[in-house]
N, C-alpha and C. Protein backbone atom coordinates (compact mmCIF):
# COMPACT_ATOMS: atom_id res chain seq x y z
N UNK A 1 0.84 -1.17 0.00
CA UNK A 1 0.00 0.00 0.00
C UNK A 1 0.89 1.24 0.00
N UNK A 2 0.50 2.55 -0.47
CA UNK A 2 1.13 3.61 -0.88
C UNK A 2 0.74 4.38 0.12
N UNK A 3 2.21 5.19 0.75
CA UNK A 3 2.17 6.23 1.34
C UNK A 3 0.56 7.52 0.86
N UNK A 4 0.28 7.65 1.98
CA UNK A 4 -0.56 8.94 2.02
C UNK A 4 0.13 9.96 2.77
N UNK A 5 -0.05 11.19 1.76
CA UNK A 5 0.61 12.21 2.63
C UNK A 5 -0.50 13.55 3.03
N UNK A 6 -1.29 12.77 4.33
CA UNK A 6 -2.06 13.65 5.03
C UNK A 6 -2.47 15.07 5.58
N UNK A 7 -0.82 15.01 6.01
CA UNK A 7 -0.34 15.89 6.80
C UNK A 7 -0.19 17.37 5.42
N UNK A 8 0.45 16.80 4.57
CA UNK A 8 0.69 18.52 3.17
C UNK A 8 -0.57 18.63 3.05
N UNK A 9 -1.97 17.58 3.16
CA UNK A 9 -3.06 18.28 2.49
C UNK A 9 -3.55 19.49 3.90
N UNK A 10 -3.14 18.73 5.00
CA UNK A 10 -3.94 19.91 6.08
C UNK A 10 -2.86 21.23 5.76
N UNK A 11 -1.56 20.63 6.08
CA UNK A 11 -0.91 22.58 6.21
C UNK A 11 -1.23 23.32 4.69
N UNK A 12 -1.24 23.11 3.56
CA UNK A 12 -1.50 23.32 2.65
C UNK A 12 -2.71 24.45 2.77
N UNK A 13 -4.13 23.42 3.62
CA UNK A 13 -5.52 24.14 3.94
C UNK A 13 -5.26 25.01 5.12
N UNK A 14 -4.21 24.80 5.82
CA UNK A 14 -4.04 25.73 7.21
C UNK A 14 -4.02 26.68 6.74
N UNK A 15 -2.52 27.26 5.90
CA UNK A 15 -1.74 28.32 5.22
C UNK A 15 -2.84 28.89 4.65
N UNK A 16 -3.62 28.24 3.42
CA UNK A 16 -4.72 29.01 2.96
C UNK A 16 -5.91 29.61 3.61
N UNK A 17 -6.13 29.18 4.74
CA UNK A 17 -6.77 29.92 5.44
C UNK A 17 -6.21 31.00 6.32
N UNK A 18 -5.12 30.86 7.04
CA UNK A 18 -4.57 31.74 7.37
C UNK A 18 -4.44 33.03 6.83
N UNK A 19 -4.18 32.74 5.25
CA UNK A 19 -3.66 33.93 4.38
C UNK A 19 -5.30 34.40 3.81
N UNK A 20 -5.80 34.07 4.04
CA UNK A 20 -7.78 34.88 3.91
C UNK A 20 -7.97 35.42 5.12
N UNK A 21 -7.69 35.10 6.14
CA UNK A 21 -8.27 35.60 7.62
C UNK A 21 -7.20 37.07 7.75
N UNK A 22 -5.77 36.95 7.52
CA UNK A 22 -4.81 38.06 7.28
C UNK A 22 -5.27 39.04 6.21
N UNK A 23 -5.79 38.72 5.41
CA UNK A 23 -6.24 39.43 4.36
C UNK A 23 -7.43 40.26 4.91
N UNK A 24 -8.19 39.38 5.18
CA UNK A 24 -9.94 40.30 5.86
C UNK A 24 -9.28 41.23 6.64
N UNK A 25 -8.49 41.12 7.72
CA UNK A 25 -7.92 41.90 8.79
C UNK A 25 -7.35 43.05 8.14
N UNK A 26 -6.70 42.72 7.18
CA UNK A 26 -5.82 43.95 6.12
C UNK A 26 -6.53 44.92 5.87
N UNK A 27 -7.72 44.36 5.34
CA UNK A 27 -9.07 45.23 4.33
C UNK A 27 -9.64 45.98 5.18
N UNK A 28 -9.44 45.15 6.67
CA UNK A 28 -10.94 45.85 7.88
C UNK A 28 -10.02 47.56 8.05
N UNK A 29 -8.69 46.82 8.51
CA UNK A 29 -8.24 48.32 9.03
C UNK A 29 -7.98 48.98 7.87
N UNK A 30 -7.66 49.20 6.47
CA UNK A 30 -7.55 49.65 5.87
C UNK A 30 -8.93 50.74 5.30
N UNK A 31 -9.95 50.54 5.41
CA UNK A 31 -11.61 50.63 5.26
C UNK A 31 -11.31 51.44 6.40
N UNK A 32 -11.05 51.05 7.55
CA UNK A 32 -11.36 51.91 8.84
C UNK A 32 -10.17 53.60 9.00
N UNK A 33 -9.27 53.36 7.98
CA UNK A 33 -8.21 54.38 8.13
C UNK A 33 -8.62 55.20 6.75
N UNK A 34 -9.41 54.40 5.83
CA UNK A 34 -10.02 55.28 5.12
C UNK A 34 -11.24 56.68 5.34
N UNK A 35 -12.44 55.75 6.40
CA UNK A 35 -13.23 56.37 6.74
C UNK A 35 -12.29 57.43 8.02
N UNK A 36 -11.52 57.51 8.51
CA UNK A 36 -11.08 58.59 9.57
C UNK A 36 -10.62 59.28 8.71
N UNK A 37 -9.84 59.18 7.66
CA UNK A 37 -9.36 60.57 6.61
C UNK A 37 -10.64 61.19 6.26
N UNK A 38 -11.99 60.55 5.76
CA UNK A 38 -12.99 61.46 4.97
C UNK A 38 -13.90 62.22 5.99
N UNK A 39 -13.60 61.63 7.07
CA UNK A 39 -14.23 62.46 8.93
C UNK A 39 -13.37 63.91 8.59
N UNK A 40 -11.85 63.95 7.79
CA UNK A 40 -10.73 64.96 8.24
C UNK A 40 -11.75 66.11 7.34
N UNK A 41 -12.56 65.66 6.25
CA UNK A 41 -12.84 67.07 5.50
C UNK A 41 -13.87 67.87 5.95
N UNK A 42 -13.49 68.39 5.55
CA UNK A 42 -14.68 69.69 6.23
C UNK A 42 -16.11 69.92 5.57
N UNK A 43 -17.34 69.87 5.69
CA UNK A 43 -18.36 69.55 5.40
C UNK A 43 -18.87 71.04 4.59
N UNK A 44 -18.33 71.94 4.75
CA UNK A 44 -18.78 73.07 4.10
C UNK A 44 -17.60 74.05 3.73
N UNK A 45 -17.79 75.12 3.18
CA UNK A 45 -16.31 75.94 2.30
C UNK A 45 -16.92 77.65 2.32
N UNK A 46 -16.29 78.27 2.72
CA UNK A 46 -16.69 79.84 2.26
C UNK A 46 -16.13 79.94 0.96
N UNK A 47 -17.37 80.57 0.12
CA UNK A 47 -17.01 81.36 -1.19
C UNK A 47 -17.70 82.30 -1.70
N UNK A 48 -16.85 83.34 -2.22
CA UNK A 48 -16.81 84.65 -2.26
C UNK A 48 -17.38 85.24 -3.58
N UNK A 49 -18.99 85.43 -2.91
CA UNK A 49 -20.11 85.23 -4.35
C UNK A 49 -20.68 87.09 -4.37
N UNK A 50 -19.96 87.63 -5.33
CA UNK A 50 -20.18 89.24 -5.38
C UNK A 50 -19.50 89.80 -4.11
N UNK A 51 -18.39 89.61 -4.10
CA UNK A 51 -17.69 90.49 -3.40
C UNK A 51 -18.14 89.57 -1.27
N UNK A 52 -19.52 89.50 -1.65
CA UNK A 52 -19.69 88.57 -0.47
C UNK A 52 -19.11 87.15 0.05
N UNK A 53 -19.44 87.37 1.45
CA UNK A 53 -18.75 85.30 1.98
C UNK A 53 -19.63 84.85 2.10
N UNK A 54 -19.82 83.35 1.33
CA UNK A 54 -21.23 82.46 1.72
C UNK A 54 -21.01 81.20 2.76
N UNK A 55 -21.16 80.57 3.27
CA UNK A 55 -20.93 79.47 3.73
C UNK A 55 -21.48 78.26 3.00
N UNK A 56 -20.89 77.42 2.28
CA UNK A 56 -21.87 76.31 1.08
C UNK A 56 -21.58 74.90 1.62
N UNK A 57 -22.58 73.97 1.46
CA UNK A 57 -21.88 72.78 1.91
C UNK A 57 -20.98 72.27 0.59
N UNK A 58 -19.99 71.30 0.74
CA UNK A 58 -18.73 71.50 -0.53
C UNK A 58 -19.33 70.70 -1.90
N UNK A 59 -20.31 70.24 -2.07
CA UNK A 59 -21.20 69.57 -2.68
C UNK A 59 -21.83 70.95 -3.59
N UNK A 60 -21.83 71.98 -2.98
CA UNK A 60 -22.38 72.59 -4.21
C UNK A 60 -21.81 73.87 -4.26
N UNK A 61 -20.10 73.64 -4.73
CA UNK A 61 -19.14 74.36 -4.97
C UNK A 61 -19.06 74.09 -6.51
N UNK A 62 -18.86 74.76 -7.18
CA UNK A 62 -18.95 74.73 -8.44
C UNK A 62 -17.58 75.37 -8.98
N UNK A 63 -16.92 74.68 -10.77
CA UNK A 63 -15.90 74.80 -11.05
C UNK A 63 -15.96 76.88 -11.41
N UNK A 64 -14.58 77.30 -10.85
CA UNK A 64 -14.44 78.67 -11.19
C UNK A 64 -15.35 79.76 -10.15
N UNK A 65 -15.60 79.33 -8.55
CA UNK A 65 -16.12 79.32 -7.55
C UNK A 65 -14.40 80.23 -7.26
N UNK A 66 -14.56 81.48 -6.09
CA UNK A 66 -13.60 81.36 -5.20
C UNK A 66 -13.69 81.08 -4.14
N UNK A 67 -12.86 80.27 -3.26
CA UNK A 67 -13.16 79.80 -2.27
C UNK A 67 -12.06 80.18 -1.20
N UNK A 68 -12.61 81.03 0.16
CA UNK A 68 -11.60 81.72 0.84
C UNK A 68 -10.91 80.21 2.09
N UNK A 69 -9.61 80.11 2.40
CA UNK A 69 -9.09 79.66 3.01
C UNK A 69 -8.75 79.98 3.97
N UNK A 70 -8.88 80.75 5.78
CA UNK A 70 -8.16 81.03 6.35
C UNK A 70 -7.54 80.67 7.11
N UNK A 71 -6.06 81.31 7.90
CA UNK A 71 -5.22 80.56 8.39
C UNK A 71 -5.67 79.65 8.97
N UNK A 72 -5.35 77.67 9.07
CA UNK A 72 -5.61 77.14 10.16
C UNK A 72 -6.50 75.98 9.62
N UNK A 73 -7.06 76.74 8.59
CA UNK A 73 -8.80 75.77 8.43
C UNK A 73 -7.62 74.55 7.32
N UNK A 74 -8.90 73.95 6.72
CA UNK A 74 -8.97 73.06 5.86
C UNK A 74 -9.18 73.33 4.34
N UNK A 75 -8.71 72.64 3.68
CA UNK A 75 -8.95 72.94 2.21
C UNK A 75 -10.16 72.30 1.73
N UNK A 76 -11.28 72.27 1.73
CA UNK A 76 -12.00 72.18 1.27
C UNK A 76 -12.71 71.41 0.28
N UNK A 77 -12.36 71.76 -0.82
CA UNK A 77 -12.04 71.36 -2.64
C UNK A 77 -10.66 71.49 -3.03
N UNK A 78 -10.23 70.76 -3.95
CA UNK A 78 -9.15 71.08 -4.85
C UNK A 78 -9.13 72.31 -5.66
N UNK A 79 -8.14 73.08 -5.75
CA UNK A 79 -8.10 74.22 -6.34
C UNK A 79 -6.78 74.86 -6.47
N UNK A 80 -7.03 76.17 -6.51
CA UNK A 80 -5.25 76.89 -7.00
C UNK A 80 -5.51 77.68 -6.50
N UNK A 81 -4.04 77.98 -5.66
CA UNK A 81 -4.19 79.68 -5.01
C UNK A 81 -4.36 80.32 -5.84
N UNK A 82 -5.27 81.51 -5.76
CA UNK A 82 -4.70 82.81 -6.86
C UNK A 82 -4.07 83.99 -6.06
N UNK A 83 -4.13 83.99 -4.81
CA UNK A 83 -3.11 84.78 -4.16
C UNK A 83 -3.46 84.86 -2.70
N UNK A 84 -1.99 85.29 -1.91
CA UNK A 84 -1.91 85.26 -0.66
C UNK A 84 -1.11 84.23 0.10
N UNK A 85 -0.79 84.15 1.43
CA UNK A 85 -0.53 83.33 1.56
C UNK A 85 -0.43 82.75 3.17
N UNK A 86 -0.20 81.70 3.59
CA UNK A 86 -1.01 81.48 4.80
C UNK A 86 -0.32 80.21 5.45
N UNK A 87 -0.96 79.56 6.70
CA UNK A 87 -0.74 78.13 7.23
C UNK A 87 -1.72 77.91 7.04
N UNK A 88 -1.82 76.00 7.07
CA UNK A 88 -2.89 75.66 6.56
C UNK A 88 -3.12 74.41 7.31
N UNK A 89 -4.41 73.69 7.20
CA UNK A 89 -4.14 72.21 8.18
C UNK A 89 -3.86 71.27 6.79
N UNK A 90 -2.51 70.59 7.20
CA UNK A 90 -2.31 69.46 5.87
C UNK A 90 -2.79 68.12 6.78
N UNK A 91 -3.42 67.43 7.69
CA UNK A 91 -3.82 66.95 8.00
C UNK A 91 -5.02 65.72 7.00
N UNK A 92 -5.31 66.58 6.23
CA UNK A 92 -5.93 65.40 5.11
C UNK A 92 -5.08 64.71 4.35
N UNK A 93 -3.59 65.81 3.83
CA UNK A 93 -2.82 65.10 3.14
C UNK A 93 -1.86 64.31 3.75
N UNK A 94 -1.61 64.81 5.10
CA UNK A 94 -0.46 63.49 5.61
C UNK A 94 -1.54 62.32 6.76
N UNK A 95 -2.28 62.76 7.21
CA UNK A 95 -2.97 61.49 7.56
C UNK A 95 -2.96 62.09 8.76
N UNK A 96 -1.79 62.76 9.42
CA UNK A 96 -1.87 63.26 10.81
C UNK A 96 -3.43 64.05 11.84
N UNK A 97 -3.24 63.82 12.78
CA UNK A 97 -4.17 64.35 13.75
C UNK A 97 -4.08 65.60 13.96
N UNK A 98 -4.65 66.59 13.95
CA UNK A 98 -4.23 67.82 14.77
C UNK A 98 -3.92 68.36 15.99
């Protein structure tokens, strides 16, 4: 009678499970470090509609909008300075806490 080799079929199924259960774990915190960056943005933006400041939620900022930044706050939307200049919270872009 011929050797059975029992034992490679279990570690074989161990390893593969192992490496799915490491994986879920990967995805969970990864999902969870996602949702704390999109907590970092700021839910609304001042922009400067006739000379006036509005407060808008950032959802209905529109392209060619100016949008005032002041020292400290958050950026809002993506955009381009057109002038001035300031500190700012980079906190969305490096991941850091304030």
């Amino acid at each position: 009678m011929e050797s059975l080799y029992f034992e490679t079929a279990g570690v074989t199924i161990t390893l593969i499970l192992l490496g799915k259960s490491l994986e879920a774990v990967s995805k969970g915190k990864t999902s969870e470090s996602i949702k704390k960056l999109m907590g970092l943005q700021p839910k609304t933006a001042t922009v400067l509609h006739e000379g006036m400041e509005q407060e808008i939620p950032i959802e209905k900022v529109e392209e060619g909008d100016v949008v005032l930044v002041r020292p400290g706050e958050k950026f809002p939307v993506d955009g381009e300075v057109l002038n001035g200049h300031s500190a700012i919270d980079e906190s969305m872009l490096t991941g850091d806490r304030p």
